[in-house]
C-alpha atoms as a PDB file:
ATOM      1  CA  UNK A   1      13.103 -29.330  54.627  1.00  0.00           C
ATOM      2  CA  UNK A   2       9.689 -30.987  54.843  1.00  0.00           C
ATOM      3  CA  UNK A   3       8.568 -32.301  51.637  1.00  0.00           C
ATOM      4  CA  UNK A   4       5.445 -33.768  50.446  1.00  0.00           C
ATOM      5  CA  UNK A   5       5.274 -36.714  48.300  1.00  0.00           C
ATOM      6  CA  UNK A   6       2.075 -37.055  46.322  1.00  0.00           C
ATOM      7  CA  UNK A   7       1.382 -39.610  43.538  1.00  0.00           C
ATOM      8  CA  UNK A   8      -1.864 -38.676  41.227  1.00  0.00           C
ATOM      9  CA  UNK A   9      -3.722 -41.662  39.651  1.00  0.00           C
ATOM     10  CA  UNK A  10      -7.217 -42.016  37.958  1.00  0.00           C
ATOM     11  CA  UNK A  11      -8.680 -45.044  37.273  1.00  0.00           C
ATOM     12  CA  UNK A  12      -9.514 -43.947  33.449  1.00  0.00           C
ATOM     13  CA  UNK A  13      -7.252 -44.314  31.118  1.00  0.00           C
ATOM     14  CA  UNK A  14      -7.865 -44.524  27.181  1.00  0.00           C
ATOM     15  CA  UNK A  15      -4.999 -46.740  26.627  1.00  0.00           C
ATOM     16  CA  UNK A  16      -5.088 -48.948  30.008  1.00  0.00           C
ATOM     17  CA  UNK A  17      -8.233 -48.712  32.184  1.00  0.00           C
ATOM     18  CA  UNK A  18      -7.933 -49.313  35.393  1.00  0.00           C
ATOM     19  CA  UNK A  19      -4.098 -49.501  35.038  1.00  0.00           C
ATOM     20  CA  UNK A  20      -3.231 -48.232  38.945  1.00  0.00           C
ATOM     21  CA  UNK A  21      -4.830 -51.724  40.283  1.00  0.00           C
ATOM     22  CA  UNK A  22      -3.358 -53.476  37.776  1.00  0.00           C
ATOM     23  CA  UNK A  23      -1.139 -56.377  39.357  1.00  0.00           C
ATOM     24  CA  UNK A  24       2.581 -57.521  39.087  1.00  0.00           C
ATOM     25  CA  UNK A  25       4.000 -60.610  41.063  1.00  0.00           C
ATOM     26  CA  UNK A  26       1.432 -60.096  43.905  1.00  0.00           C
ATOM     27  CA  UNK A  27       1.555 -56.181  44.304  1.00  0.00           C
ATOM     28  CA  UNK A  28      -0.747 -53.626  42.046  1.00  0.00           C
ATOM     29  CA  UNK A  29       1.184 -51.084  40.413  1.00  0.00           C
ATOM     30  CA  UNK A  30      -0.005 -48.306  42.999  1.00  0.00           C
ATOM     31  CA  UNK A  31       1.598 -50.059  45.612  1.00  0.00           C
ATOM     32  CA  UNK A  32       5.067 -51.008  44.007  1.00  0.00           C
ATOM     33  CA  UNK A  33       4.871 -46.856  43.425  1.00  0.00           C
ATOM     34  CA  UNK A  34       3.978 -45.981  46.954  1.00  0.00           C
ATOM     35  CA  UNK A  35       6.529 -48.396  48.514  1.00  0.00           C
ATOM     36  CA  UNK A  36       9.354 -47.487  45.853  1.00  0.00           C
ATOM     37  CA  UNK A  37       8.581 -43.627  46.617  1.00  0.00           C
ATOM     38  CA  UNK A  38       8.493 -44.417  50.881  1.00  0.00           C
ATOM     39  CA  UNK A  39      12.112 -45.503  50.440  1.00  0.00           C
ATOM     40  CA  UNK A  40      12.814 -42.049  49.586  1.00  0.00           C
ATOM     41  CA  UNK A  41      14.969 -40.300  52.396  1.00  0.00           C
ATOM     42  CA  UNK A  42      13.959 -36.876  51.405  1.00  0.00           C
ATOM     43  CA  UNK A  43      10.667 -37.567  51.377  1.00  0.00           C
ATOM     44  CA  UNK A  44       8.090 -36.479  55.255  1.00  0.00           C
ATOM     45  CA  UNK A  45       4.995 -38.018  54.121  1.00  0.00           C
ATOM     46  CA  UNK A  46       3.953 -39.977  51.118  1.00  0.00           C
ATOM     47  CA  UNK A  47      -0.013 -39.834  49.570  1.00  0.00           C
ATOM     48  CA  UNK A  48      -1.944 -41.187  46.546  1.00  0.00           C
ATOM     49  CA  UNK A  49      -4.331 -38.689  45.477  1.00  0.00           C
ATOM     50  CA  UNK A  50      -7.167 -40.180  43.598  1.00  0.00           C
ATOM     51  CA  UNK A  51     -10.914 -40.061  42.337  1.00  0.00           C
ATOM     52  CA  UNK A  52     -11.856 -43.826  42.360  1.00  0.00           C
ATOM     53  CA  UNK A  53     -13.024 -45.142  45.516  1.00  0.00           C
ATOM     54  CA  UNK A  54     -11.914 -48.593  43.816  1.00  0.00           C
ATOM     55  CA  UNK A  55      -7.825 -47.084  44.453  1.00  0.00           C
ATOM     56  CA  UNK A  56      -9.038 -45.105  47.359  1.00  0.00           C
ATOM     57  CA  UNK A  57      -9.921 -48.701  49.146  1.00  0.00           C
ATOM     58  CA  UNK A  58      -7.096 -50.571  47.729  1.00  0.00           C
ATOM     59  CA  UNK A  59      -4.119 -48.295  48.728  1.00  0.00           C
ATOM     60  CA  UNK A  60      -6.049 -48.605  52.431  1.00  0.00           C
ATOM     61  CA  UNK A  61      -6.298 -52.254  52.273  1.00  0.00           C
ATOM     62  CA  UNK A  62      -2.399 -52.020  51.815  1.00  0.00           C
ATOM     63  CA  UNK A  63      -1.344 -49.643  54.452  1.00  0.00           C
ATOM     64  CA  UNK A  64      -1.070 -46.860  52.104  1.00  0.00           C
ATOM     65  CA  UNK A  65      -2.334 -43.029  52.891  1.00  0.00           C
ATOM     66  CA  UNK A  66      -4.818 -41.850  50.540  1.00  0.00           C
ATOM     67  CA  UNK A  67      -7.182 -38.912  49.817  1.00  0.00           C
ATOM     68  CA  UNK A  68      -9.945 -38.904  47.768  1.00  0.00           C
ATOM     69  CA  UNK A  69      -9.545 -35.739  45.522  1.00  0.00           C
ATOM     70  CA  UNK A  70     -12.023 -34.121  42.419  1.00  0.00           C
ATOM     71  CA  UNK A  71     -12.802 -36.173  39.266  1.00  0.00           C
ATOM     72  CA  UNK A  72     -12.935 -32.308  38.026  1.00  0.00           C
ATOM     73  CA  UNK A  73      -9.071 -32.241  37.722  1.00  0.00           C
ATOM     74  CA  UNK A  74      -7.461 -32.061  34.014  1.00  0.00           C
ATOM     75  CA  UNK A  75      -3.739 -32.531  35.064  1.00  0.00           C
ATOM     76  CA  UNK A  76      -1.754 -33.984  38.154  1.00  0.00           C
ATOM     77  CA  UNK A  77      -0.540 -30.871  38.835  1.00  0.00           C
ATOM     78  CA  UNK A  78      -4.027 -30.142  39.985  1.00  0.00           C
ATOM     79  CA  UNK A  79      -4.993 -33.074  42.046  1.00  0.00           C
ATOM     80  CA  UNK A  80      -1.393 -32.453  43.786  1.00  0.00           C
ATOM     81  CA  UNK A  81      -2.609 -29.056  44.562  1.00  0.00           C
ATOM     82  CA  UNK A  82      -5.908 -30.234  46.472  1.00  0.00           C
ATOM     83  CA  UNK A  83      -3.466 -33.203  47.849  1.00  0.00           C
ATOM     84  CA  UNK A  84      -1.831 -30.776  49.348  1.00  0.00           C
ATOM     85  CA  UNK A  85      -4.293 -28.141  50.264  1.00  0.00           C
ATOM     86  CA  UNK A  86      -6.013 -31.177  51.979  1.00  0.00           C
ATOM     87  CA  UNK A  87      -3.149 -31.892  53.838  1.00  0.00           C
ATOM     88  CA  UNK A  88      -2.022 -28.961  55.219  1.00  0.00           C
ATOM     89  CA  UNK A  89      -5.138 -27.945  56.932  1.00  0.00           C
ATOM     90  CA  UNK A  90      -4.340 -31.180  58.910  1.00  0.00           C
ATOM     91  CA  UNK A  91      -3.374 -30.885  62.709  1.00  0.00           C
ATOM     92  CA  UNK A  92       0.207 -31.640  62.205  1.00  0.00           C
ATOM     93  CA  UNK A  93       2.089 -28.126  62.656  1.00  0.00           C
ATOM     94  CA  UNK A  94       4.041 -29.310  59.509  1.00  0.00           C
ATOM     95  CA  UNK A  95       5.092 -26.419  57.690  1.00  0.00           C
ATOM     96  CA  UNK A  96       5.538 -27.982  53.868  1.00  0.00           C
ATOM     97  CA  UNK A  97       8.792 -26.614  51.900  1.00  0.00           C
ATOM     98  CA  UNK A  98       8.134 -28.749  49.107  1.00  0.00           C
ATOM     99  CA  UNK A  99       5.789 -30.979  46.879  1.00  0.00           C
ATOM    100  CA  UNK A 100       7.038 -33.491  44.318  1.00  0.00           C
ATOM    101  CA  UNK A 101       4.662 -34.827  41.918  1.00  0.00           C
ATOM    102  CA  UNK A 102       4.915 -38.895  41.443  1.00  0.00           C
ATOM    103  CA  UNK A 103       3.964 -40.715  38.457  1.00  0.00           C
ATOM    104  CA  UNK A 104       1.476 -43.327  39.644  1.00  0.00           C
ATOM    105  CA  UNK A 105       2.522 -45.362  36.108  1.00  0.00           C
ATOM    106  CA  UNK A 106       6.489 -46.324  37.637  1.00  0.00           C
ATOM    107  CA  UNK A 107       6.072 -48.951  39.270  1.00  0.00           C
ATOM    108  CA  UNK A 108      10.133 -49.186  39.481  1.00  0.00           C
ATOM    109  CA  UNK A 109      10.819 -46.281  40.447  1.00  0.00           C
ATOM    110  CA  UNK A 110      14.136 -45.350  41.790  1.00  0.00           C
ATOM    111  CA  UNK A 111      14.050 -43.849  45.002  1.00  0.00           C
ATOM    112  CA  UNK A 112      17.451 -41.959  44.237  1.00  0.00           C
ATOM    113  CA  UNK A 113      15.672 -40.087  41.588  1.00  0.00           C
ATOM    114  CA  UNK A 114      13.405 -38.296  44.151  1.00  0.00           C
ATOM    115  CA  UNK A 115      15.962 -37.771  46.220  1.00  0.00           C
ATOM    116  CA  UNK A 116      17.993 -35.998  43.522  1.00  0.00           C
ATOM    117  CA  UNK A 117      15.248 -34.219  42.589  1.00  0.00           C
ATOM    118  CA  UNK A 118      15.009 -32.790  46.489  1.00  0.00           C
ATOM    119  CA  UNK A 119      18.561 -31.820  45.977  1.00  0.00           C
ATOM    120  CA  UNK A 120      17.930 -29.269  43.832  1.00  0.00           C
ATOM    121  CA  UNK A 121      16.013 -26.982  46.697  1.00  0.00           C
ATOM    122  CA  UNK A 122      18.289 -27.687  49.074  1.00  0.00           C
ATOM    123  CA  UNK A 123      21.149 -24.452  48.533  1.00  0.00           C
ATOM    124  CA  UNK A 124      19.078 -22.399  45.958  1.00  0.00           C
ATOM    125  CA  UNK A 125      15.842 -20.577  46.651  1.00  0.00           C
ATOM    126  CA  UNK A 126      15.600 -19.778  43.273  1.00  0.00           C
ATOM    127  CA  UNK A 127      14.380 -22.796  42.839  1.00  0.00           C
ATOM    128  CA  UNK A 128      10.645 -23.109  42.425  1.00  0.00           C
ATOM    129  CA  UNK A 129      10.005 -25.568  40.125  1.00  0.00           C
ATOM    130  CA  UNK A 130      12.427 -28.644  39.318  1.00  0.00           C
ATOM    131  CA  UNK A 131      12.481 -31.595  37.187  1.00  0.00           C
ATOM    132  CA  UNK A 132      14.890 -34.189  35.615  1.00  0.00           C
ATOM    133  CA  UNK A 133      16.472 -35.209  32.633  1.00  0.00           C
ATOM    134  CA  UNK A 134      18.875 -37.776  30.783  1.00  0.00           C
ATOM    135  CA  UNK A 135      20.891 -37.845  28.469  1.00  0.00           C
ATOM    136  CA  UNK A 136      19.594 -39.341  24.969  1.00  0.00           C
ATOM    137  CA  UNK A 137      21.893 -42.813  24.112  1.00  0.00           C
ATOM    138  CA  UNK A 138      19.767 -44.763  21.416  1.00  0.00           C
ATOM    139  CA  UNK A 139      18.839 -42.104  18.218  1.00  0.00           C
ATOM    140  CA  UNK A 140      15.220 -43.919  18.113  1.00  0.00           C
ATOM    141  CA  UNK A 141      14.749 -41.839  21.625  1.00  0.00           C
ATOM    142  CA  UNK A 142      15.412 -38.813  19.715  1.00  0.00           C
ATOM    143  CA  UNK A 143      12.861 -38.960  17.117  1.00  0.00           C
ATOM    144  CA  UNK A 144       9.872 -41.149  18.929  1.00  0.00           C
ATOM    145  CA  UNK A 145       7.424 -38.560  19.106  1.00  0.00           C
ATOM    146  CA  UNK A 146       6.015 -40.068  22.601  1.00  0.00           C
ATOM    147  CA  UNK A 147       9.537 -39.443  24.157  1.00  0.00           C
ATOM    148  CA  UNK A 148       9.262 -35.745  25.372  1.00  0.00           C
ATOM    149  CA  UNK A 149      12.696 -33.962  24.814  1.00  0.00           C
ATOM    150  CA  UNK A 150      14.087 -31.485  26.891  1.00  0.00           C
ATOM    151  CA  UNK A 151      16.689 -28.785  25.804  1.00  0.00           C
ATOM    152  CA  UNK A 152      18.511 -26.472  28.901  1.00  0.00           C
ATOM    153  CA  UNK A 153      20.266 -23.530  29.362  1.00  0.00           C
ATOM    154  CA  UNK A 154      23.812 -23.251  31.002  1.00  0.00           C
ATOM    155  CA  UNK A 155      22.318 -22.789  34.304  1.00  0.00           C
ATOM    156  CA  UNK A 156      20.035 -25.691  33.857  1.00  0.00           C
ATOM    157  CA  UNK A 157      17.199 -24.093  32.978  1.00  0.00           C
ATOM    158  CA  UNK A 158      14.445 -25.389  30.430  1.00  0.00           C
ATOM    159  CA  UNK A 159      14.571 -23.742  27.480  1.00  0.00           C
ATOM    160  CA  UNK A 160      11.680 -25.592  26.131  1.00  0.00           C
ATOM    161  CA  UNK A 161      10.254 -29.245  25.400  1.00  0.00           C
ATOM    162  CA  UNK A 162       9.132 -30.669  22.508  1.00  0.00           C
ATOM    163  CA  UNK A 163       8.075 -34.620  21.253  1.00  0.00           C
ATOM    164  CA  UNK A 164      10.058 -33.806  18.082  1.00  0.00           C
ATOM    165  CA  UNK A 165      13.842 -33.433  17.641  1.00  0.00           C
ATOM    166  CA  UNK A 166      15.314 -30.640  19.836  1.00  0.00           C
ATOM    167  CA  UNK A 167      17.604 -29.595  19.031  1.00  0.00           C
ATOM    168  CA  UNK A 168      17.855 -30.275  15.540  1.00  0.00           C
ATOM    169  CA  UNK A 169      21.522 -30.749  14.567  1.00  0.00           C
ATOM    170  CA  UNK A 170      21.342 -28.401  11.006  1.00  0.00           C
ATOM    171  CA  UNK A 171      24.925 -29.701   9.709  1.00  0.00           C
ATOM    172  CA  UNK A 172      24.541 -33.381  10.549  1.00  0.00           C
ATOM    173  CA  UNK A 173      22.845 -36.504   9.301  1.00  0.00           C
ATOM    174  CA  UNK A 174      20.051 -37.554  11.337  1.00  0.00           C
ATOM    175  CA  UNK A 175      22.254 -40.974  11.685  1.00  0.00           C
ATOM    176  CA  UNK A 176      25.224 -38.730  13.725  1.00  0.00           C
ATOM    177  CA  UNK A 177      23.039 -36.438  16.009  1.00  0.00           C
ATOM    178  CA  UNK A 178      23.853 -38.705  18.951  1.00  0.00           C
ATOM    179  CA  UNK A 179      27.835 -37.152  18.261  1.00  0.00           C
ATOM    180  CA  UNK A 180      25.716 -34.107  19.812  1.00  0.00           C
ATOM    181  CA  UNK A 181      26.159 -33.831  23.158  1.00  0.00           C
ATOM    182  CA  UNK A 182      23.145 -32.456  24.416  1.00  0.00           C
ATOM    183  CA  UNK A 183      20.207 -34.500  23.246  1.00  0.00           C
ATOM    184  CA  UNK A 184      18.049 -34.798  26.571  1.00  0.00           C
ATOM    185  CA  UNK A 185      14.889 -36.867  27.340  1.00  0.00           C
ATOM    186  CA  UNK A 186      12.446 -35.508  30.199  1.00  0.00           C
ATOM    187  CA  UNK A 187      12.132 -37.827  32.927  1.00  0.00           C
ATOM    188  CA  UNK A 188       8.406 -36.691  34.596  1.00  0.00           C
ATOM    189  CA  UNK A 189       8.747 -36.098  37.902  1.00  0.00           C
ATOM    190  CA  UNK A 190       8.114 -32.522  38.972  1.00  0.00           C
ATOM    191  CA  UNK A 191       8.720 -30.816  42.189  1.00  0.00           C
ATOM    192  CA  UNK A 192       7.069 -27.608  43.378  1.00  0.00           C
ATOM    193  CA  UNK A 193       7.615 -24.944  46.581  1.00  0.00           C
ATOM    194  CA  UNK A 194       3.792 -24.360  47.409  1.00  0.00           C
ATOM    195  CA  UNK A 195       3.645 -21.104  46.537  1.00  0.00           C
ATOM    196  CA  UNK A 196       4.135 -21.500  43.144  1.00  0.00           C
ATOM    197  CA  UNK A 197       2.003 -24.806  42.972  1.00  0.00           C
ATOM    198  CA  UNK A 198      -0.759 -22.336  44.334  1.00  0.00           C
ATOM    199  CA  UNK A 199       0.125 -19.496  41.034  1.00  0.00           C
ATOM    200  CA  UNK A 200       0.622 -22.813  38.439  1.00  0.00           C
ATOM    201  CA  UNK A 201      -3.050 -23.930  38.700  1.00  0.00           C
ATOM    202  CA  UNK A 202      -4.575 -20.808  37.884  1.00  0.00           C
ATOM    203  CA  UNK A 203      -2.802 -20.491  34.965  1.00  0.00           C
ATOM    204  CA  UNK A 204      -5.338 -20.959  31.612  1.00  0.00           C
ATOM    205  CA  UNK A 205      -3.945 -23.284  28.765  1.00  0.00           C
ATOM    206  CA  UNK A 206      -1.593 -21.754  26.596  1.00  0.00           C
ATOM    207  CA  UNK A 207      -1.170 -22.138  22.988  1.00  0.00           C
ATOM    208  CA  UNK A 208       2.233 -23.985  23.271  1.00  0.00           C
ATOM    209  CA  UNK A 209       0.862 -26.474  25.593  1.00  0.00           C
ATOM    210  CA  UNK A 210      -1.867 -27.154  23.642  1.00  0.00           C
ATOM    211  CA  UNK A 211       0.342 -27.430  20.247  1.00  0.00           C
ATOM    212  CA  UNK A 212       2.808 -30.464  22.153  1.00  0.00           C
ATOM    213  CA  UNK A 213       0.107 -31.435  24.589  1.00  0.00           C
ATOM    214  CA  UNK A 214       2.664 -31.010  27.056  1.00  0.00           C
ATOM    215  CA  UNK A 215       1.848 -29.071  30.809  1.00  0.00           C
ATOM    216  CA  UNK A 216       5.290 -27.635  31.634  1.00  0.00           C
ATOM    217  CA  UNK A 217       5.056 -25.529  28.408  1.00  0.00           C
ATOM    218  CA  UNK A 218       2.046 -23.831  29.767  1.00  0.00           C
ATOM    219  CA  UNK A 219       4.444 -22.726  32.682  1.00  0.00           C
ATOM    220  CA  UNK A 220       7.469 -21.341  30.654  1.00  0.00           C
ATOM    221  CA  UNK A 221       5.094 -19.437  28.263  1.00  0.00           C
ATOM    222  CA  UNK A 222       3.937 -17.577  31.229  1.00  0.00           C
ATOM    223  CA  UNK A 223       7.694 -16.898  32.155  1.00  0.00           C
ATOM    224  CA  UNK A 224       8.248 -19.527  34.930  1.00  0.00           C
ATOM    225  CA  UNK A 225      12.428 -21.356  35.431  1.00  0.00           C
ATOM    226  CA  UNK A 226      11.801 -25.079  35.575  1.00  0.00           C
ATOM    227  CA  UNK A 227      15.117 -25.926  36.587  1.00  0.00           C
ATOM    228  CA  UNK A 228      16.701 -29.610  35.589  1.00  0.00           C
ATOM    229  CA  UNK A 229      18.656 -31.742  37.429  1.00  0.00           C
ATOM    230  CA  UNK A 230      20.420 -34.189  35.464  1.00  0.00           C
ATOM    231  CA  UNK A 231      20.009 -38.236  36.319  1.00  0.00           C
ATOM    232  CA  UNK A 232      21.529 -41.476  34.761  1.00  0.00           C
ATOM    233  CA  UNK A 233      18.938 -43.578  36.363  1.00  0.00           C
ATOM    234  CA  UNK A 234      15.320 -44.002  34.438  1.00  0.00           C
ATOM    235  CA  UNK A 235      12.324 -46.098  35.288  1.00  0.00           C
ATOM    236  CA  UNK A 236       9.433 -47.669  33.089  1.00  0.00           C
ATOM    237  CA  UNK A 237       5.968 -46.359  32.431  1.00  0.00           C
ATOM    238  CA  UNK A 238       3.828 -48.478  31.729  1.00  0.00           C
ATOM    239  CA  UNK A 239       1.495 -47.159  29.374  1.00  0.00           C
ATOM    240  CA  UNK A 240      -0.117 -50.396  27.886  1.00  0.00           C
ATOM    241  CA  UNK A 241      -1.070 -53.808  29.124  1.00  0.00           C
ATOM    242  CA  UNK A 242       2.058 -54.597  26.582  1.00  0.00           C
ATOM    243  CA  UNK A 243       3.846 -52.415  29.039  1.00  0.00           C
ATOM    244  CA  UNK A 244       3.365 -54.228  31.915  1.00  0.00           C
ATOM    245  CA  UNK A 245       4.202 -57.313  30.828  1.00  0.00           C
ATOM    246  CA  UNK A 246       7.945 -56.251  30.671  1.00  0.00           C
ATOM    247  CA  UNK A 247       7.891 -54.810  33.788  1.00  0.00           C
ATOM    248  CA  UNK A 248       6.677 -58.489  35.160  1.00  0.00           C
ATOM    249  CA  UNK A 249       9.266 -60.127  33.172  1.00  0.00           C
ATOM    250  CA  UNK A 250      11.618 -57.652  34.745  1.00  0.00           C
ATOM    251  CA  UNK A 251      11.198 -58.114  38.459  1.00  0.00           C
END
């Protein structure tokens, strides 16, 4: 299977302008992501898809590949799209099976994680769109609106997401809902077979999406499986200059 790794970044950013560039021990954030996400042995090729030509020189000054992509773009869905449209009208003769979306914000990011998230195309072409998600330990996690919560179906299936509670345990205190055993927390990676990444950017936003400000509801209202693979490991985003100073005092 040849899969395409592309990590989105934009130099705006209300919260942390300029964040991609910003350094850690030596290394800007974009490049701990890129070299984290090259470790990955499912992964054929690995590109940043920007619209700064501030990253677009720094990830070449490193060694990196890079394409410069629209400033147009309101998701990283869609800048993995033209990524990958760019790409494959390359030379190559490489027939892509796969895309998985990176988030340019990880700089610790466990190659395993991609890796597991391959997994799930590997025996099932049902399979078109695939994420992860772990299990909820700490009962602030549950109720911190910023942590997007996943609940699935037997067959691992997203049912929906939500930044509030799902689901909401009826019959116990707030205190006990960790007792509950299937409190999941989204873990935003995404992975895509190019024919549906081609159908999932023409989609208009829905009203669901728009309610939780959250993309992957715009594909299940429109009747799309985003199947979840299940992962112990997590990384960091960093969000906030705050952010990355505990990812420095980390590594």
């Amino acid at each position: 299977m040849n899969i395409l790794g592309v990590i989105p970044v934009r130099y705006a950013s209300t919260r942390f302008p300029g964040k991609p560039l910003a350094m850690i021990h030596g290394k800007s954030m974009i490049q701990r992501v890129y070299e984290q996400a090259s470790k990955s042995a499912s992964l054929h090729k690995v590109v940043v898809a920007t619209d700064d030509n501030r990253i677009f020189d720094h990830v070449k000054n490193f060694g990196g590949t890079v394409l410069m992509t629209s400033a147009e773009h309101n998701s990283g869905t869609e800048r993995c799209h033209e990524a990958f449209n760019m790409i494959s009208r390359q030379k190559d003769n490489i027939n892509w099976n796969l895309v998985i979306n990176i988030q340019g914000d990880e700089p610790l990011i466990d190659p395993s994680q991609i890796d597991k998230l391959a997994s799930l195309f590997t025996n099932n072409d049902q399979v078109l769109i695939g994420t992860l998600a772990k299990k909820i330990t700490d009962l602030f996690e549950i109720t911190d609106q910023n942590i997007v919560k996943v609940i699935l179906d037997h067959n691992k299936k997203a049912l929906y997401f939500s930044r509030l509670p799902i689901p909401f345990v009826k019959d116990l205190p707030e205190t006990a809902w960790l007792t509950w055993s299937r409190h999941y927390k989204h873990i935003g990676l995404y992975a895509y077979r190019p024919s549906i990444l081609h159908e999932l950017i023409a989609l208009p936003p829905s009203p669901l999406e728009t309610a939780e400000s959250l993309e992957q509801l715009r594909w299940i209202e429109n009747g799309y499986d985003i199947y979840v693979e299940i992962t112990e490991t997590e990384s960091i985003s960093v969000d906030t200059p705050d952010d990355l100073s505990k990812i420095t005092n980390i590594i």
